[in-house]
C-alpha atoms as a PDB file:
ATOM      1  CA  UNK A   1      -0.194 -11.034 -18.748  1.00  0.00           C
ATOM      2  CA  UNK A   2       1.261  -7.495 -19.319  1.00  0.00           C
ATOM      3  CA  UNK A   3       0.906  -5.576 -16.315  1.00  0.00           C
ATOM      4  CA  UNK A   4       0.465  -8.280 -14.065  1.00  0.00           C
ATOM      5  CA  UNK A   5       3.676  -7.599 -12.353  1.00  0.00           C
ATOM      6  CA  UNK A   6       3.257  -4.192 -11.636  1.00  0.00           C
ATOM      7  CA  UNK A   7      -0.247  -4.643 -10.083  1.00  0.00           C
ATOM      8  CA  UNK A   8       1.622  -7.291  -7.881  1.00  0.00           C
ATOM      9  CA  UNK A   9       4.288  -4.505  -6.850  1.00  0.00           C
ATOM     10  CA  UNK A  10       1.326  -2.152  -6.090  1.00  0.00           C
ATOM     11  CA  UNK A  11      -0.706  -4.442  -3.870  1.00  0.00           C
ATOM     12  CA  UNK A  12       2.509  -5.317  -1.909  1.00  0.00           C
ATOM     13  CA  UNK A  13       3.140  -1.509  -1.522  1.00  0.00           C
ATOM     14  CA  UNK A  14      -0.300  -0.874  -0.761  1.00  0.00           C
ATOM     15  CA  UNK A  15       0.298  -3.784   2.249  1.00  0.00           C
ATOM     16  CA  UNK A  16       3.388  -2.216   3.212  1.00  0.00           C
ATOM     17  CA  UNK A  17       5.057  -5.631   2.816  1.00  0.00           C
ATOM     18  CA  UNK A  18       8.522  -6.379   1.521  1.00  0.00           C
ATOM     19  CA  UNK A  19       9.453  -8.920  -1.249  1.00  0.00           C
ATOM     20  CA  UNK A  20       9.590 -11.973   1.293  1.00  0.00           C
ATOM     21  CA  UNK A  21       7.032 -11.191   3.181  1.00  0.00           C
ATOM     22  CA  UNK A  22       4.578 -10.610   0.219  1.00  0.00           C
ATOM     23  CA  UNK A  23       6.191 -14.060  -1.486  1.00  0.00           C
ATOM     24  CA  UNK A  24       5.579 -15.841   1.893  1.00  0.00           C
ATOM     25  CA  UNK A  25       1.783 -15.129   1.579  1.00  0.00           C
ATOM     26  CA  UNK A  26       1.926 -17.339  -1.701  1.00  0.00           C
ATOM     27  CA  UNK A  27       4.101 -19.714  -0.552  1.00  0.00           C
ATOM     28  CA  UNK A  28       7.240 -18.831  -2.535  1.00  0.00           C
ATOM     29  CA  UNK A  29      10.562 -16.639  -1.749  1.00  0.00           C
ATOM     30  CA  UNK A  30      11.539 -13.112  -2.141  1.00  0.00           C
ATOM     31  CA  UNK A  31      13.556 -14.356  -5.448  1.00  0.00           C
ATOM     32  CA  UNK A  32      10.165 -15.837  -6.991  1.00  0.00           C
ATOM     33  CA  UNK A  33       7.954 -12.594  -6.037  1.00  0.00           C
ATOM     34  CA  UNK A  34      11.021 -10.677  -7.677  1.00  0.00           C
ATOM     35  CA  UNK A  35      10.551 -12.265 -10.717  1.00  0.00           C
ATOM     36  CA  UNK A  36       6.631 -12.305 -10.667  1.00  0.00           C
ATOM     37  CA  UNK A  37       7.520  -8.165 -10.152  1.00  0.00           C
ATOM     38  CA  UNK A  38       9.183  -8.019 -13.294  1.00  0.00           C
ATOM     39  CA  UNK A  39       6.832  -9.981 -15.279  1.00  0.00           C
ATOM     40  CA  UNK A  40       9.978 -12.494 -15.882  1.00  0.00           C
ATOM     41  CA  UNK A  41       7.615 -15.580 -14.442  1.00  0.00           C
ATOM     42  CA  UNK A  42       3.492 -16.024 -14.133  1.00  0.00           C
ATOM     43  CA  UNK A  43       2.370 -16.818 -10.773  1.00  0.00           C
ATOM     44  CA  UNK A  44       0.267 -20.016 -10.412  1.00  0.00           C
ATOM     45  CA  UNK A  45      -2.982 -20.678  -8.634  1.00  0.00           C
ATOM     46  CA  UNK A  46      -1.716 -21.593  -5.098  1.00  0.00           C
ATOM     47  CA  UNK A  47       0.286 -18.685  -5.244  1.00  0.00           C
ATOM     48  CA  UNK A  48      -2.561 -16.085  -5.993  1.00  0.00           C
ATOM     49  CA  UNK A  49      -4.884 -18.596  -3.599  1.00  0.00           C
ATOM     50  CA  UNK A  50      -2.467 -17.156  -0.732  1.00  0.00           C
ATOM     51  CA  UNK A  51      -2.413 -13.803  -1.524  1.00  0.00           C
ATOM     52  CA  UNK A  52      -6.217 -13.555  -1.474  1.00  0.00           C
ATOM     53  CA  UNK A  53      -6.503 -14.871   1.412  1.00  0.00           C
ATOM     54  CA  UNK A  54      -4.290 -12.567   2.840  1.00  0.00           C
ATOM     55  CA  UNK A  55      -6.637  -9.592   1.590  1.00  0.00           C
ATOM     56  CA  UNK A  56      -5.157  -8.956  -1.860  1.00  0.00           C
ATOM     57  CA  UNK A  57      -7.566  -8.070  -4.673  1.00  0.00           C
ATOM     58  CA  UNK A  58      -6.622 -10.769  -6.701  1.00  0.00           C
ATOM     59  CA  UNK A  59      -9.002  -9.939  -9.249  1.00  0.00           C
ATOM     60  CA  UNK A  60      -7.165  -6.520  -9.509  1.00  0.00           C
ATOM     61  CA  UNK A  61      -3.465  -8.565  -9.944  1.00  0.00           C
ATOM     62  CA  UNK A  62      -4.910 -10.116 -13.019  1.00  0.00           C
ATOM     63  CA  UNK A  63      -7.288  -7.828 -15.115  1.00  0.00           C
ATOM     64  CA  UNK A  64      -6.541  -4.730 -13.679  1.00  0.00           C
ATOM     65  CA  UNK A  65     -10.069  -4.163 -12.240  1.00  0.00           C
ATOM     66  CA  UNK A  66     -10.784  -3.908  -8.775  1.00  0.00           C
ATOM     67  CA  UNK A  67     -13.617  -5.517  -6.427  1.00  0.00           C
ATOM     68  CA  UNK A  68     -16.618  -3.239  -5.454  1.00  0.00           C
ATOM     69  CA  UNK A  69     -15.928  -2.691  -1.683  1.00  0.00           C
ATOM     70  CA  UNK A  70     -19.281  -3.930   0.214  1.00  0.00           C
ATOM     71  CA  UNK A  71     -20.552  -3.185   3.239  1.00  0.00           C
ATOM     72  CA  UNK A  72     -19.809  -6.424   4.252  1.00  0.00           C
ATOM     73  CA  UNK A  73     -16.463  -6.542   2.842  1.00  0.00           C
ATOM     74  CA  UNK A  74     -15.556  -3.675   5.872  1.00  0.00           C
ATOM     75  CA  UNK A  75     -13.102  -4.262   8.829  1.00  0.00           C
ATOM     76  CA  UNK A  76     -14.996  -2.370  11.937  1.00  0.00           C
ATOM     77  CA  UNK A  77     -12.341  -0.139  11.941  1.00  0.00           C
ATOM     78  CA  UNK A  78     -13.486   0.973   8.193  1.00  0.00           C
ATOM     79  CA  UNK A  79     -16.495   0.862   8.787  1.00  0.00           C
ATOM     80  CA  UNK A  80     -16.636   3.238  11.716  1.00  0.00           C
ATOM     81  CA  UNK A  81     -14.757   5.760   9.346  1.00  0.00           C
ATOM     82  CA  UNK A  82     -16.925   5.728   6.577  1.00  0.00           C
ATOM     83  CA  UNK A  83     -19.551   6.392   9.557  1.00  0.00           C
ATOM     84  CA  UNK A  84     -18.220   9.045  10.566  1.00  0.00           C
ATOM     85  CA  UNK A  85     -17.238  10.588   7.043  1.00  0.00           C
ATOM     86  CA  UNK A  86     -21.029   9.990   5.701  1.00  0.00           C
ATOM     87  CA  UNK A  87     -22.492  12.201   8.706  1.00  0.00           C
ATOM     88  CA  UNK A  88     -19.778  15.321   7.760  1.00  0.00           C
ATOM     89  CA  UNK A  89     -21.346  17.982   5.457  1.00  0.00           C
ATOM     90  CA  UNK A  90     -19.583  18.001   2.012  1.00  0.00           C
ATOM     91  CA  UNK A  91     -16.734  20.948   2.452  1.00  0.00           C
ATOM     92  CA  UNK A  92     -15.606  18.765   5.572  1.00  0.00           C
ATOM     93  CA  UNK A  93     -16.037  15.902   3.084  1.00  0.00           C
ATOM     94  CA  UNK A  94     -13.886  17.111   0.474  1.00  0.00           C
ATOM     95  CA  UNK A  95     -11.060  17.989   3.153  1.00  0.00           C
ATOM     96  CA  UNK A  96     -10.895  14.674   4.457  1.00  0.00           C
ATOM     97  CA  UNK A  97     -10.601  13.460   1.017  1.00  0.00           C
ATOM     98  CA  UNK A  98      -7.621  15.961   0.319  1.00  0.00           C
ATOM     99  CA  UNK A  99      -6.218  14.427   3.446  1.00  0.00           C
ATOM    100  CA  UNK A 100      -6.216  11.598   2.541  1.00  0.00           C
ATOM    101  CA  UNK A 101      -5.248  11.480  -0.910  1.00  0.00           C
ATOM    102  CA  UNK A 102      -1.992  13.583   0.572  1.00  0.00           C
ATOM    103  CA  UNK A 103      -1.461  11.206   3.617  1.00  0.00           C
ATOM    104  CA  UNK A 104      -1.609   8.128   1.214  1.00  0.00           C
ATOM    105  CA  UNK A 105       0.640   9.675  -1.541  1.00  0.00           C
ATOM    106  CA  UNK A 106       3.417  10.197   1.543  1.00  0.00           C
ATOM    107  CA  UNK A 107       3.114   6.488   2.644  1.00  0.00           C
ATOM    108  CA  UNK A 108       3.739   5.446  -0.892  1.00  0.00           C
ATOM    109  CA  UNK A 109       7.339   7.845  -1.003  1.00  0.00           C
ATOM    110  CA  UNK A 110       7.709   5.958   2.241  1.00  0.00           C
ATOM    111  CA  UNK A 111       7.880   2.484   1.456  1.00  0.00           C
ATOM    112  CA  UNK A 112       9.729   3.478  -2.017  1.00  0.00           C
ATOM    113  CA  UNK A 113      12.577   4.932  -0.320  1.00  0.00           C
ATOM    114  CA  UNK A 114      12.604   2.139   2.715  1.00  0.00           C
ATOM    115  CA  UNK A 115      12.863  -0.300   0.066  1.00  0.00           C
ATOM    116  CA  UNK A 116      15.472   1.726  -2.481  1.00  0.00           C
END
């Protein structure tokens, strides 16, 4: 399961959730998730069971693909975005998409140096 580890890391980031916490959505500790991390243990089903229902693309954590957003798959908060982004003309389009591509670059330095 090469890779599974780091797509792990990169959904907790993504959640903004430490070690424990992320563990704790699987059931296990901060020492288990470590090890998951660095590919030094597989995770079982129970575990991954957890973290999807917790809103982690578990498809994603294990073949590296991840699941079409739907409609229907949208908080109300997204959904109000993507609204609101869909009735911009495309310049204003293409600067919210800078923005956000920036915005969610910073959060990642974030949580890499609040961890470190």
């Amino acid at each position: 399961m090469s890779g599974l580890g780091e797509r792990l890391r990169e959904e907790r980031k993504r959640l903004g959730l430490s070690q424990a916490d992320f563990g704790a959505l699987g059931g296990v500790k901060a020492n288990a998730q470590g090890k998951y991390e660095a590919d030094e243990r597989s995770p079982d089903s129970g575990y991954l069971e957890g973290l999807a229902s917790a809103g982690v693309d578990v498809l994603y954590v294990l073949t590296g693909k991840r699941v079409p957003v739907t409609a229907e798959g949208l908080a109300d908060d997204e959904s109000e975005v993507l609204n609101h982004y869909r009735s911009m003309p495309e310049n204003d389009r293409s600067t919210i998409r800078r923005m956000a591509s920036a915005l969610a670059e910073t959060a990642g330095r974030y949580e890499v140096n609040k961890e470190g």
